[in-house]
N, C-alpha and C. Protein backbone atom coordinates (compact mmCIF):
# COMPACT_ATOMS: atom_id res chain seq x y z
N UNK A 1 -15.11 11.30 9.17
CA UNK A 1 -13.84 10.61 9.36
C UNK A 1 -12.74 11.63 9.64
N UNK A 2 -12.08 11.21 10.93
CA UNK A 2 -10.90 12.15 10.59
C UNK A 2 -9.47 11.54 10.31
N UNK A 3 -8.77 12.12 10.14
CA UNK A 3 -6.80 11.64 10.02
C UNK A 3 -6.89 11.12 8.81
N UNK A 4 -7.71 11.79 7.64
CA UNK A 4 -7.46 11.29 6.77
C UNK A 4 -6.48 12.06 5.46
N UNK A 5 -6.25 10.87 4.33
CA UNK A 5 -4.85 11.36 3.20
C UNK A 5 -5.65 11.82 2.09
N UNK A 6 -5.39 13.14 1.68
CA UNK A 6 -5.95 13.70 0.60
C UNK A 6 -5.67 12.44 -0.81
N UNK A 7 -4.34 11.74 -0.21
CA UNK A 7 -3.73 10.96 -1.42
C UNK A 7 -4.63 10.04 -1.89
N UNK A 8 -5.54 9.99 -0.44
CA UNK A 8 -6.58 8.51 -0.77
C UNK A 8 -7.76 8.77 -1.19
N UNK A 9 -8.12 10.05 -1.15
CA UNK A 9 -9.06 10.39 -2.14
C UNK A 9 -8.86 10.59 -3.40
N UNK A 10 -8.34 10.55 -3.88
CA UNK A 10 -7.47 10.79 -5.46
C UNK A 10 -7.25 9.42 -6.06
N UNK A 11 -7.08 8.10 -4.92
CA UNK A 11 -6.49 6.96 -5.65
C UNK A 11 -7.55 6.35 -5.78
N UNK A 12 -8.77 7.02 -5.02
CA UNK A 12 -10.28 6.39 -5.54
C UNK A 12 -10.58 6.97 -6.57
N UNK A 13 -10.85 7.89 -6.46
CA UNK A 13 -11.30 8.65 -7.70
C UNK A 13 -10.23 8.22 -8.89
N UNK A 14 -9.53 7.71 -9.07
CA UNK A 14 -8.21 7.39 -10.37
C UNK A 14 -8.81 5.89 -10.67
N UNK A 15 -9.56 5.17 -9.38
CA UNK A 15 -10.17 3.77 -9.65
C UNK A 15 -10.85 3.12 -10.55
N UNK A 16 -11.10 2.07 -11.09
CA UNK A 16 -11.80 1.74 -11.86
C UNK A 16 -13.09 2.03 -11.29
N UNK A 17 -14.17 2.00 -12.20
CA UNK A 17 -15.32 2.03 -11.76
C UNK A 17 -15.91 1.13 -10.55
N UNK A 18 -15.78 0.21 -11.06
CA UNK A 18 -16.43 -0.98 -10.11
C UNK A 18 -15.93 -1.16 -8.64
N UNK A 19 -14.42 -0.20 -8.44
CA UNK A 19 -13.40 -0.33 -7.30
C UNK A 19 -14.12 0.76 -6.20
N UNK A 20 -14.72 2.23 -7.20
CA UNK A 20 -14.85 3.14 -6.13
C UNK A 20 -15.65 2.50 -5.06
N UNK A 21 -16.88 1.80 -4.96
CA UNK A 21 -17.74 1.77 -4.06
C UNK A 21 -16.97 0.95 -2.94
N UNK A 22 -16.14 -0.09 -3.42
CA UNK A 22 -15.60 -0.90 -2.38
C UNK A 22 -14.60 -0.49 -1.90
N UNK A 23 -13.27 0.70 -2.47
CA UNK A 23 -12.91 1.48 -1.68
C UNK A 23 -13.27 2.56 -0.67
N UNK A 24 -14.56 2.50 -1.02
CA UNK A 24 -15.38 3.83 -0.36
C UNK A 24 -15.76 3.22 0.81
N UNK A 25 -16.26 1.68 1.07
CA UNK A 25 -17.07 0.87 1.72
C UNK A 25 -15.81 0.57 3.45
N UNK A 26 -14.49 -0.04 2.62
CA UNK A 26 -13.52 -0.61 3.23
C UNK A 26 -13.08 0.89 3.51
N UNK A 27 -12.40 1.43 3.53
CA UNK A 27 -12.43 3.23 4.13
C UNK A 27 -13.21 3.31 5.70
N UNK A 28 -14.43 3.39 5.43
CA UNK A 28 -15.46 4.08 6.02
C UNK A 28 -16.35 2.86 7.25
N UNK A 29 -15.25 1.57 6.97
CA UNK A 29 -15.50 0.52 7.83
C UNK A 29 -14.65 0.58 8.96
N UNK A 30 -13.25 1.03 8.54
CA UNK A 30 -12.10 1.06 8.96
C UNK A 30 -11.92 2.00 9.84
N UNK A 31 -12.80 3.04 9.25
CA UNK A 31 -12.24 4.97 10.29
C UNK A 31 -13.53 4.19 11.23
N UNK A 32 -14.79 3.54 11.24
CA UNK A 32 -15.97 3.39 12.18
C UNK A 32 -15.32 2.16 12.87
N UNK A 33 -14.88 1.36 13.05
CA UNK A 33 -13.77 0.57 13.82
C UNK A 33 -12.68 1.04 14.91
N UNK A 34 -12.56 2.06 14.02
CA UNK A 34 -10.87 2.52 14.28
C UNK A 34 -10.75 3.65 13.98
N UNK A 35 -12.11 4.76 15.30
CA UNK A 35 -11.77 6.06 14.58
C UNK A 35 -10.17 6.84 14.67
N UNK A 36 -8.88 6.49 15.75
CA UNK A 36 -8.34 7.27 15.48
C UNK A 36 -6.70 6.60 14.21
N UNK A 37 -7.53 5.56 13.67
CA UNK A 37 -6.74 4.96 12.47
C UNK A 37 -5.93 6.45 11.68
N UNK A 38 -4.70 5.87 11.01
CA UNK A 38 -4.59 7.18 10.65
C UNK A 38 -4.26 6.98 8.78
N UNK A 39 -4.66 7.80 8.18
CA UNK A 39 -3.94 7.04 6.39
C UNK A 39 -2.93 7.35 6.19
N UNK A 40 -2.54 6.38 4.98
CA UNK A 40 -1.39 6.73 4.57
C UNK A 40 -1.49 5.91 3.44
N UNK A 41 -0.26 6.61 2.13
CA UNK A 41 0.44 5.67 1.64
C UNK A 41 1.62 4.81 1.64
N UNK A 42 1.54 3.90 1.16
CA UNK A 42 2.91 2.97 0.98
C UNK A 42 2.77 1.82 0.06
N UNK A 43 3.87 2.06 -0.30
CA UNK A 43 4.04 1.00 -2.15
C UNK A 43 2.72 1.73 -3.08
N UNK A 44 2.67 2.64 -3.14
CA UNK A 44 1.39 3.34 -3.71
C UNK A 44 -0.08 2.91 -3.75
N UNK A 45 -0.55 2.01 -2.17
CA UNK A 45 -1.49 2.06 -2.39
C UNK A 45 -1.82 2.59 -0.77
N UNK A 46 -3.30 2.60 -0.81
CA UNK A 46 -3.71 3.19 0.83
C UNK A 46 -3.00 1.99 2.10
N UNK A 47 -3.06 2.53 2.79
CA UNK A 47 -2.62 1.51 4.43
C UNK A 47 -3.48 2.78 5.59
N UNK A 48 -3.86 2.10 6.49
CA UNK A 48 -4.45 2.40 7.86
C UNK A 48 -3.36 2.08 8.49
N UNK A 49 -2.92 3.28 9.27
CA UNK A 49 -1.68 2.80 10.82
C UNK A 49 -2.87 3.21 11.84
N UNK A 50 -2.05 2.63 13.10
CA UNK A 50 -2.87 2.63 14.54
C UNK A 50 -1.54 2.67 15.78
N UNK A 51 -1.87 3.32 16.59
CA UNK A 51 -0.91 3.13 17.53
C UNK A 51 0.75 3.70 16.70
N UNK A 52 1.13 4.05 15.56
CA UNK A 52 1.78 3.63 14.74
C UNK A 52 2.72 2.47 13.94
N UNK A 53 1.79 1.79 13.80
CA UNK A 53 2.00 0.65 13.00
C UNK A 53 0.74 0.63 12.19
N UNK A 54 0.93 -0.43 11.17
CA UNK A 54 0.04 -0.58 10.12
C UNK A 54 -0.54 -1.70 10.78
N UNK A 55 -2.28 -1.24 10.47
CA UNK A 55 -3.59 -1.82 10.68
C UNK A 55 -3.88 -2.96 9.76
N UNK A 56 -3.90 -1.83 8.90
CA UNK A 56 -4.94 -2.74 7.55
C UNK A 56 -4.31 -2.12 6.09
N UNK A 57 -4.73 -2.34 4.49
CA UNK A 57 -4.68 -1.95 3.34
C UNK A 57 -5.28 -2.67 2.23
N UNK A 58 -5.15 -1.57 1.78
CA UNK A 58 -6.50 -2.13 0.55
C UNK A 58 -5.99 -1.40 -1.25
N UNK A 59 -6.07 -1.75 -1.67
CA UNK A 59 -5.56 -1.76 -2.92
C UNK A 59 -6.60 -2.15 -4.06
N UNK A 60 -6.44 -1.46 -5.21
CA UNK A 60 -7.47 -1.69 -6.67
C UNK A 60 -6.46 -2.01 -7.48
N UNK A 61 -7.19 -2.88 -8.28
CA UNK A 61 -6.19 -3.41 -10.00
C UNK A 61 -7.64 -3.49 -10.83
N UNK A 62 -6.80 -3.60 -12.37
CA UNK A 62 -7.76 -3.60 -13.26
C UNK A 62 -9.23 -4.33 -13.19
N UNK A 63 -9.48 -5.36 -12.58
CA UNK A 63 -10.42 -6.22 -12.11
C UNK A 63 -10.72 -6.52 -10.55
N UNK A 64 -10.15 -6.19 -10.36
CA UNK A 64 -10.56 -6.54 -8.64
C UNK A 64 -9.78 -5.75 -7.67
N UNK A 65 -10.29 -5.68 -6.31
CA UNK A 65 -9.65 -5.03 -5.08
C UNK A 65 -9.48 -6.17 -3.98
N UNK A 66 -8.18 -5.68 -3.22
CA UNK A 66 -7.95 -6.51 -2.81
C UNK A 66 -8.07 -5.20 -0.86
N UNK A 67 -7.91 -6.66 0.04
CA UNK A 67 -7.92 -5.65 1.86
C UNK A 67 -7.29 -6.85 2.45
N UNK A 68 -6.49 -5.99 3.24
CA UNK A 68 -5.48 -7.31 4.48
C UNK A 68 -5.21 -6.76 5.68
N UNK A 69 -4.43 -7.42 6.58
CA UNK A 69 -3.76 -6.99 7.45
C UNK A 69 -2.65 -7.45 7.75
N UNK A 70 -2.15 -5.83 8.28
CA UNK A 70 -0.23 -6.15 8.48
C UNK A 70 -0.17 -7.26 9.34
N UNK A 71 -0.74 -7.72 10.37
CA UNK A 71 -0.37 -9.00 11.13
C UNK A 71 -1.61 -9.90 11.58
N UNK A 72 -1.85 -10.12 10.37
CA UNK A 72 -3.01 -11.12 10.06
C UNK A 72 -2.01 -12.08 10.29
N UNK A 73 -1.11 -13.05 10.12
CA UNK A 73 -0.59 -14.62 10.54
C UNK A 73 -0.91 -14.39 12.16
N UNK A 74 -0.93 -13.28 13.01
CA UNK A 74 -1.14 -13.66 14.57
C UNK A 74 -2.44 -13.30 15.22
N UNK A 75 -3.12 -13.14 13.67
CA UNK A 75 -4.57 -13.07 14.49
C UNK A 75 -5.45 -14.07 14.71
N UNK A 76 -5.36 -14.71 15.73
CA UNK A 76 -5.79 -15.87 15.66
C UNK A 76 -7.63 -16.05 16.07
N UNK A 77 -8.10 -14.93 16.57
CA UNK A 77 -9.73 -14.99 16.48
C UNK A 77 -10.25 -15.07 15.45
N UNK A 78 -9.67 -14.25 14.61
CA UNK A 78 -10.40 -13.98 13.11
C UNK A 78 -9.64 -14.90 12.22
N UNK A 79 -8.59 -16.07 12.45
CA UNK A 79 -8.57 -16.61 11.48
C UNK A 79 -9.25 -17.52 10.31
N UNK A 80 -10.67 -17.47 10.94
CA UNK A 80 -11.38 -18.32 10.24
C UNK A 80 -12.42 -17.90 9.66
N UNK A 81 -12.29 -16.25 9.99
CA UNK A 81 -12.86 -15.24 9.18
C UNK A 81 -12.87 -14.69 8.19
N UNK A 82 -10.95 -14.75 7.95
CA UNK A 82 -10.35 -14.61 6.73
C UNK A 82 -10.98 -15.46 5.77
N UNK A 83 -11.25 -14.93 4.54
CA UNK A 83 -11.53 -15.77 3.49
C UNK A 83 -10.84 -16.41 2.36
N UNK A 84 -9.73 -15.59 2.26
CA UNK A 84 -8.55 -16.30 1.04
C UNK A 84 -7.87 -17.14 1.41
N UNK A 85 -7.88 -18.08 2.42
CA UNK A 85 -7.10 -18.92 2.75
C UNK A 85 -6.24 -19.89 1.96
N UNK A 86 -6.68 -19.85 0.42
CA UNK A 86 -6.16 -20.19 -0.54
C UNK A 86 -4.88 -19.16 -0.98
N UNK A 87 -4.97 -17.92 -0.45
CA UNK A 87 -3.81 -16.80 -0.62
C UNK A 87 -4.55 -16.69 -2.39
N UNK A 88 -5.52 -16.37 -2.87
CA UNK A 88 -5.68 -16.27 -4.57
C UNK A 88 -5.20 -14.81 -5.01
N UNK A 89 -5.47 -14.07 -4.01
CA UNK A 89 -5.13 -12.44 -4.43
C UNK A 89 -4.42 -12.06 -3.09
N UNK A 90 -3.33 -10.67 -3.40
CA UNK A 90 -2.91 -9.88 -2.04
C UNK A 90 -4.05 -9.82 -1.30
N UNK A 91 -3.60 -9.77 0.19
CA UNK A 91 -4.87 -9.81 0.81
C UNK A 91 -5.42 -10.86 1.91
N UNK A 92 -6.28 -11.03 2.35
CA UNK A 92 -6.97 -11.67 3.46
C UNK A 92 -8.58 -12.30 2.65
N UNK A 93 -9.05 -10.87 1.84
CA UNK A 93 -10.58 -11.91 1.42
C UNK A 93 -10.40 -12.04 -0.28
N UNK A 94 -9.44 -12.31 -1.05
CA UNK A 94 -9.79 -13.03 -1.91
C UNK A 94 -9.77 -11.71 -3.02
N UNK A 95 -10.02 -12.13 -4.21
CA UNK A 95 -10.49 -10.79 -5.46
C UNK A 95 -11.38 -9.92 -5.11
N UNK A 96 -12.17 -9.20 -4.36
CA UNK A 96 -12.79 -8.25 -4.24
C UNK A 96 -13.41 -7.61 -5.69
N UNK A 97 -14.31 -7.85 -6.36
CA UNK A 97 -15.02 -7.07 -7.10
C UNK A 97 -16.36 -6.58 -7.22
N UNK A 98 -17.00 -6.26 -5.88
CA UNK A 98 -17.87 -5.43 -5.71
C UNK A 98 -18.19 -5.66 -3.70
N UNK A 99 -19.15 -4.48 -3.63
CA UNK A 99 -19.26 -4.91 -1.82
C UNK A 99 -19.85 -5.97 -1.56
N UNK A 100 -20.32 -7.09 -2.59
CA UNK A 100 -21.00 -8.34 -2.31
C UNK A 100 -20.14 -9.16 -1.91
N UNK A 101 -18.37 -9.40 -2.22
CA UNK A 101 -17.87 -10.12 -1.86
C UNK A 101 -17.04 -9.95 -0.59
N UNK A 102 -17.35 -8.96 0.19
CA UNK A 102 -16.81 -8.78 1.23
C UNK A 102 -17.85 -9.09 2.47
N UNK A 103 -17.16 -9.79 3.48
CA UNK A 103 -17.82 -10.30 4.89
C UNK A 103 -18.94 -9.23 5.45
N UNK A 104 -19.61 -9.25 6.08
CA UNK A 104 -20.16 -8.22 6.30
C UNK A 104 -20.10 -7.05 7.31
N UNK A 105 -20.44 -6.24 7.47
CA UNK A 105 -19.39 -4.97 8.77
C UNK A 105 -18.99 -5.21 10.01
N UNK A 106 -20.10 -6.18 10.66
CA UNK A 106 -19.92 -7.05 11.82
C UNK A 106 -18.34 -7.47 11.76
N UNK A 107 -18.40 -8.79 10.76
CA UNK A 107 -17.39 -9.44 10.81
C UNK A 107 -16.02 -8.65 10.68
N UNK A 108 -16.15 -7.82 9.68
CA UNK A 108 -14.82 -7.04 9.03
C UNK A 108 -14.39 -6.07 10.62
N UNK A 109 -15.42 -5.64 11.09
CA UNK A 109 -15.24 -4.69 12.28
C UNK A 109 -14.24 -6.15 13.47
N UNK A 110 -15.16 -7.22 13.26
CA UNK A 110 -14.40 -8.01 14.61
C UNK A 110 -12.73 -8.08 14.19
N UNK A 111 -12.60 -7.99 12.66
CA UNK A 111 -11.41 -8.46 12.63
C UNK A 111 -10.64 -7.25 12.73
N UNK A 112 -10.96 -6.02 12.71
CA UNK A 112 -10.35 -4.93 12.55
C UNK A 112 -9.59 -4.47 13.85
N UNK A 113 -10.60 -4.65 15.14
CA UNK A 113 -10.41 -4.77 16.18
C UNK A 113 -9.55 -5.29 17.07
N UNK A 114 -9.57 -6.99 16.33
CA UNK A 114 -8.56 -7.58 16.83
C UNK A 114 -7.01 -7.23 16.25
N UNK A 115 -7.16 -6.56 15.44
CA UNK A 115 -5.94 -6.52 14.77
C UNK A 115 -5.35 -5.02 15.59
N UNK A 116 -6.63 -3.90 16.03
CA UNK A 116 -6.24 -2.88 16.73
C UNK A 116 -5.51 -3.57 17.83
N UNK A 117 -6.06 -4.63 18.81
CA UNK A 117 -5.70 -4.92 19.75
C UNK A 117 -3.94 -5.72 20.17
N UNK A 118 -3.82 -5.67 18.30
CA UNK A 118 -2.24 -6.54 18.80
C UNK A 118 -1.13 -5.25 18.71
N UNK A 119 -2.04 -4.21 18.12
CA UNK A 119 -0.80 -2.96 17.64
C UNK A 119 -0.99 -2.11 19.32
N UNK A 120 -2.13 -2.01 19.85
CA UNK A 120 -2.25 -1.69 21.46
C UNK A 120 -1.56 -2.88 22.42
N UNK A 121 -0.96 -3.84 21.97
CA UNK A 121 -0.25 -4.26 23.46
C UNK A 121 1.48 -4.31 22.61
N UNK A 122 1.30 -3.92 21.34
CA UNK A 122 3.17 -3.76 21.04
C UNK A 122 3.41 -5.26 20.33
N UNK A 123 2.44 -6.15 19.97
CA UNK A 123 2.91 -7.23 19.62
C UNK A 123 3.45 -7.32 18.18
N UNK A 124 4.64 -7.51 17.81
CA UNK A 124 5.24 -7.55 16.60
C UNK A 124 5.67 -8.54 15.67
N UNK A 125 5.76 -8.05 14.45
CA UNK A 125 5.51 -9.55 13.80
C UNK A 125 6.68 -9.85 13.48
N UNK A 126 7.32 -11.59 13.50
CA UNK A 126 8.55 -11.46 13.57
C UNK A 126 9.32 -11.61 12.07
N UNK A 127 10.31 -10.63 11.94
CA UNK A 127 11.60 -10.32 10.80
C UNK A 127 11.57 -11.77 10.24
N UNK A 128 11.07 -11.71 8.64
CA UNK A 128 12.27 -12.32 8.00
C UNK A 128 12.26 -11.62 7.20
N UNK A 129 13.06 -12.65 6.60
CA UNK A 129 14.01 -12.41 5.21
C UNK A 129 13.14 -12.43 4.24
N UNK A 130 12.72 -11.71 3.05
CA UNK A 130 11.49 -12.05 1.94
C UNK A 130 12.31 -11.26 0.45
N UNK A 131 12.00 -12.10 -0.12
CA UNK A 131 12.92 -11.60 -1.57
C UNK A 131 11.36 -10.71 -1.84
N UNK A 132 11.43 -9.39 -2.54
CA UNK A 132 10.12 -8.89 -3.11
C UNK A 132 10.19 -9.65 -4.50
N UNK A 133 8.76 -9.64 -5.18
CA UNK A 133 8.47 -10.45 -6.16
C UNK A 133 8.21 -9.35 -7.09
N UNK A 134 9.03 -9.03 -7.88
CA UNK A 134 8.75 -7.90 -9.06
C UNK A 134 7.46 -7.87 -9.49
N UNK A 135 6.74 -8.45 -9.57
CA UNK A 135 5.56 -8.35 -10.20
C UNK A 135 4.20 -7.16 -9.03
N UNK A 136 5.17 -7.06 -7.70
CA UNK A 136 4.38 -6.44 -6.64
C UNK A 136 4.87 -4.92 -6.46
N UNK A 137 5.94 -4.66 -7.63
CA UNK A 137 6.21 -3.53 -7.86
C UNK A 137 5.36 -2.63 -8.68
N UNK A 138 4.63 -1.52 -8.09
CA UNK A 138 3.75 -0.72 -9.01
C UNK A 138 4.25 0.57 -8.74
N UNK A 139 4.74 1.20 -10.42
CA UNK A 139 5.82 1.99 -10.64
C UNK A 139 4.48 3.52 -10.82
N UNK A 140 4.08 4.13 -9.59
CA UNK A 140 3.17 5.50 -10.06
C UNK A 140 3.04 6.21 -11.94
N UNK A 141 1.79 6.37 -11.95
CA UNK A 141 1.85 6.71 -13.71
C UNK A 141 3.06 8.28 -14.08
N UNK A 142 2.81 8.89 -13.16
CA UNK A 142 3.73 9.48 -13.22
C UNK A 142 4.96 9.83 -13.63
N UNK A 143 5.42 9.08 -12.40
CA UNK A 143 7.19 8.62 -12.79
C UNK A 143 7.78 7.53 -13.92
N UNK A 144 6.34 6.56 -14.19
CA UNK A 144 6.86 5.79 -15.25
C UNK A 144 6.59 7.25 -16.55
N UNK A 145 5.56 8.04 -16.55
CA UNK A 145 5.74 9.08 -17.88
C UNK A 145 7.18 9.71 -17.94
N UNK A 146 7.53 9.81 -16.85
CA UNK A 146 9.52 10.35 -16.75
C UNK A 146 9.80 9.66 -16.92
N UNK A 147 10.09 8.88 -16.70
CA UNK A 147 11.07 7.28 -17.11
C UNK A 147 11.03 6.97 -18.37
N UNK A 148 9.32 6.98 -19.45
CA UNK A 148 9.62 6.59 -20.23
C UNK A 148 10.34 7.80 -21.67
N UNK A 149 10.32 9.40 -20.55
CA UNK A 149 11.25 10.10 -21.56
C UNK A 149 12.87 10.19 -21.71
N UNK A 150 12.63 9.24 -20.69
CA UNK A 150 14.47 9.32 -20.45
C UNK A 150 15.26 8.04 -20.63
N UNK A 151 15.26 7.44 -21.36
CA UNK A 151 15.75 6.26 -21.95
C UNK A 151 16.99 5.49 -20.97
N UNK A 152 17.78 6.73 -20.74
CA UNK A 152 18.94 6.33 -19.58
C UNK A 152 18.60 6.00 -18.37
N UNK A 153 17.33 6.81 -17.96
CA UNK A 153 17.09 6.60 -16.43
C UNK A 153 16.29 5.61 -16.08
N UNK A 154 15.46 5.42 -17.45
CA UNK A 154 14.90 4.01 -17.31
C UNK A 154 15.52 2.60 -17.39
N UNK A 155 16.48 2.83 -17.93
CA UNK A 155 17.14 1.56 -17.92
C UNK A 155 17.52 1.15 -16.72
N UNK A 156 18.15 2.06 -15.75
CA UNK A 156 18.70 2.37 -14.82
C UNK A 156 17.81 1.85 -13.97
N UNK A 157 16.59 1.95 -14.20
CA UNK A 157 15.47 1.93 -12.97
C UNK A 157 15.35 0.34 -13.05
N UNK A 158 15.06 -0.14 -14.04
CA UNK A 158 14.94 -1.58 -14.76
C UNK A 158 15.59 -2.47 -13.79
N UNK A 159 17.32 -1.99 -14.38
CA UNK A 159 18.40 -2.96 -14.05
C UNK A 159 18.05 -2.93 -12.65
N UNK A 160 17.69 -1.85 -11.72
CA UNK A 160 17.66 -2.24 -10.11
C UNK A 160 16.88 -3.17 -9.74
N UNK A 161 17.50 -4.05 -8.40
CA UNK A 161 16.59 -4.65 -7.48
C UNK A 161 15.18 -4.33 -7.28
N UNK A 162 14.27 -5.18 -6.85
CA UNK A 162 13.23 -4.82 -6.29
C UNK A 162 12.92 -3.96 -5.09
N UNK A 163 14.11 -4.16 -4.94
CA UNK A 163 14.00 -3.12 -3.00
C UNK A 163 14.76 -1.68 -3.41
N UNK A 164 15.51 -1.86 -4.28
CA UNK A 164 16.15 -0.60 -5.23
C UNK A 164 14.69 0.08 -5.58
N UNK A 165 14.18 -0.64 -5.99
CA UNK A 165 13.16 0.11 -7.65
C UNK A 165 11.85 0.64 -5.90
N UNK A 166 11.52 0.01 -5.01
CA UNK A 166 10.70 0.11 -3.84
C UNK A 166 11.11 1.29 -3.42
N UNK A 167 12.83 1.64 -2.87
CA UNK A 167 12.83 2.40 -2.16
C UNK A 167 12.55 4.16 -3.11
N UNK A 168 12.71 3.79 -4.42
CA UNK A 168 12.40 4.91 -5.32
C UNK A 168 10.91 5.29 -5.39
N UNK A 169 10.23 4.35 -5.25
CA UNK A 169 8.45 4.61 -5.60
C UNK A 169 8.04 5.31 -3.91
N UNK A 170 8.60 4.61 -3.15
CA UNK A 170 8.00 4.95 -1.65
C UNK A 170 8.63 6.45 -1.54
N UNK A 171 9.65 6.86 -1.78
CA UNK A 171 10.23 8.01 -1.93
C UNK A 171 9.32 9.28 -2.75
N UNK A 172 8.86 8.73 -3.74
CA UNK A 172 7.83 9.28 -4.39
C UNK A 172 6.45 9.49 -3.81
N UNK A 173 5.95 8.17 -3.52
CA UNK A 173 4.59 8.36 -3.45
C UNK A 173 3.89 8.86 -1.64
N UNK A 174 4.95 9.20 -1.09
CA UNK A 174 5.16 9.71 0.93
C UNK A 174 4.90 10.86 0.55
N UNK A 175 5.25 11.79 -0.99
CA UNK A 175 5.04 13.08 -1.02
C UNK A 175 3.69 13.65 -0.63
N UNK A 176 3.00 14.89 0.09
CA UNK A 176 1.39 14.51 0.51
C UNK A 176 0.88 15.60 -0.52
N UNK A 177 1.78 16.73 -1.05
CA UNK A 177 1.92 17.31 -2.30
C UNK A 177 2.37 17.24 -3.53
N UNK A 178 1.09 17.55 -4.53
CA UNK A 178 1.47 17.50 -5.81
C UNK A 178 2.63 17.62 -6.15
N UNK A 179 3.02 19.21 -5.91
CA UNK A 179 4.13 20.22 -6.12
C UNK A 179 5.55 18.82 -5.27
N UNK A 180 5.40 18.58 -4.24
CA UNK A 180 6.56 17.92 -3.46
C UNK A 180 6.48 16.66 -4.44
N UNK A 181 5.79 16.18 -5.01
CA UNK A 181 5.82 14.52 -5.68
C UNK A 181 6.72 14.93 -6.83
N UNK A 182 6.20 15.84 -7.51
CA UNK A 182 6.89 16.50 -9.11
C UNK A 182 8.03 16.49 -8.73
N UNK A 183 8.77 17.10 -7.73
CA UNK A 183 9.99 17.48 -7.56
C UNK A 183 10.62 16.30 -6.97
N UNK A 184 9.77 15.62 -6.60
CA UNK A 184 10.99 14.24 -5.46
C UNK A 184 11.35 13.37 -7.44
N UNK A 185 10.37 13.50 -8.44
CA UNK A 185 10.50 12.91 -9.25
C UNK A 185 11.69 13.29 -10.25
N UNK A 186 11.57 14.82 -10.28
CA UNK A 186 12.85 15.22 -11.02
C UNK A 186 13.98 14.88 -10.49
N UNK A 187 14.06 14.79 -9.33
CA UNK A 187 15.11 14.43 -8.27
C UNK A 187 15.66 12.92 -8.83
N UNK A 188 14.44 12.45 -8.45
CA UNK A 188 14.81 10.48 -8.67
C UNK A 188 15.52 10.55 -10.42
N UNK A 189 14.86 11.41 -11.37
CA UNK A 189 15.30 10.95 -12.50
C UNK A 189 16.93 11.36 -12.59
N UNK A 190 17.23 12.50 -12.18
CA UNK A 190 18.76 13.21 -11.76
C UNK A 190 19.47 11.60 -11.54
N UNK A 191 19.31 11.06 -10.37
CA UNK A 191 20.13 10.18 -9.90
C UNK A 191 19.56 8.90 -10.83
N UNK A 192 18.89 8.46 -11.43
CA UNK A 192 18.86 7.81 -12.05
C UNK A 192 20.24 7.58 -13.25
N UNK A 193 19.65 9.05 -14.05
CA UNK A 193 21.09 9.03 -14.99
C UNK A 193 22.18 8.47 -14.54
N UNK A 194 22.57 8.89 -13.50
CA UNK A 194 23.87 8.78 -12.68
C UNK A 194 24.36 7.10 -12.75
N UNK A 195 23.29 6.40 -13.04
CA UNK A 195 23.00 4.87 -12.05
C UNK A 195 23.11 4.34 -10.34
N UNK A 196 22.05 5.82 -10.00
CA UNK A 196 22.48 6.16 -8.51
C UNK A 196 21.02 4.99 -8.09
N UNK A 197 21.25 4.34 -7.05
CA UNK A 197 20.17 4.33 -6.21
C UNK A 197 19.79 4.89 -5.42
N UNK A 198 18.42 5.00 -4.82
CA UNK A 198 17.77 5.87 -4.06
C UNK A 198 18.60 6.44 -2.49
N UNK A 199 18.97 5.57 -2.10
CA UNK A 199 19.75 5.60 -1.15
C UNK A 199 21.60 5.44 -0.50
N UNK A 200 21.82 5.80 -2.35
CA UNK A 200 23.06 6.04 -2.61
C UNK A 200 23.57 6.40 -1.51
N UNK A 201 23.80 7.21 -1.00
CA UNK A 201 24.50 8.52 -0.25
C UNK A 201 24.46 7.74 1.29
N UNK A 202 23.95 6.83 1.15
CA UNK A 202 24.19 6.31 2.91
C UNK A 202 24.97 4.97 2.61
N UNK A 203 25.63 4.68 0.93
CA UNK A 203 26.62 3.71 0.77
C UNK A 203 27.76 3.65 0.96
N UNK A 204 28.56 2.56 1.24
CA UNK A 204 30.07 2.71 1.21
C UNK A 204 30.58 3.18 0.14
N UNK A 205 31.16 3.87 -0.44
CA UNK A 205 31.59 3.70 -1.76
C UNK A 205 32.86 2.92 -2.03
């Protein structure tokens, strides 16, 4: 595989047990689809871009893994491929807890494809408005261990918006170094005290 994020080897290996194989599986489906896919993080979990835009992502929680795509509502070949159509978990197929519940490479490849094919002609998905749902905020173990030594900065972090508390984690977790993450973190806690948001400095005051 190439163009790949050291970050995303680390967020497997940090996985629950039962997650590595199906992160390992959905990975290695994705780069054979889409070899010049490229990784990344965002909201701290993996994402595939293409063309530059986002492909696909896949994500682990305590019990299950979840895989989607950024413009799955306009894929209309594979919509009946998708399996969560109930929407039960983030995602396109549903709770994911082992490679048994995922479609099989065929299928996952057709849909992967088609989804390459809307980021190769520029087709974009259209703007709205979406309140984030706090509960889709996942605060890196990290920065919550700073947060929870600093009583002030956590509060601080608390009281913010969801797109407040977002633009602080994405700020964090873009770092592709250890050494650069530590420091974007001492940083965030600095302005925390303050009751700064992340993007203070481009406000009116």
């Amino acid at each position: 595989m190439k163009n790949t994020d050291p970050r995303i080897d680390i967020y497997i290996s940090n996985a629950q047990e039962f997650a590595k194989p199906v992160l390992t599986h959905l990975r290695k489906i994705v780069h054979t689809a889409c070899p010049d896919c490229q990784e990344t993080m965002k909201w701290s979990f993996p994402h595939f871009e293409y063309k530059g835009e986002i492909l696909c992502s896949m994500a682990s929680f305590k019990k299950h893994c979840a895989f989607g795509f950024w413009k799955e509502k306009l894929m209309v070949n594979s919509k009946d491929l998708l399996t969560d159509k109930g929407k039960t978990a983030m995602g396109d197929f549903g709770k994911i807890t082992s490679v048994k519940d995922l479609p099989s490479g065929k299928i996952l490849t057709q849909c992967i494809r088609e989804a390459m094919k809307l980021n190769e002609e520029g087709i974009k998905m259209t703007k709205t408005v979406k309140r984030l749902d706090p509960k889709d905020i996942i605060v890196p173990p990290d920065f919550q261990r700073a947060l929870n030594k600093n009583p002030k900065a956590k509060n601080a972090f608390n009281e913010f918006s969801p797109s407040h508390k977002k633009e602080y984690i994405e700020y964090i977790t873009e770092a592709k170094r250890d050494e650069t993450k530590q420091k974007r973190i001492a940083q965030s806690i600095e302005k925390l005290i303050e009751g700064k948001s992340h993007n203070s400095k481009y406000n009116k005051q």
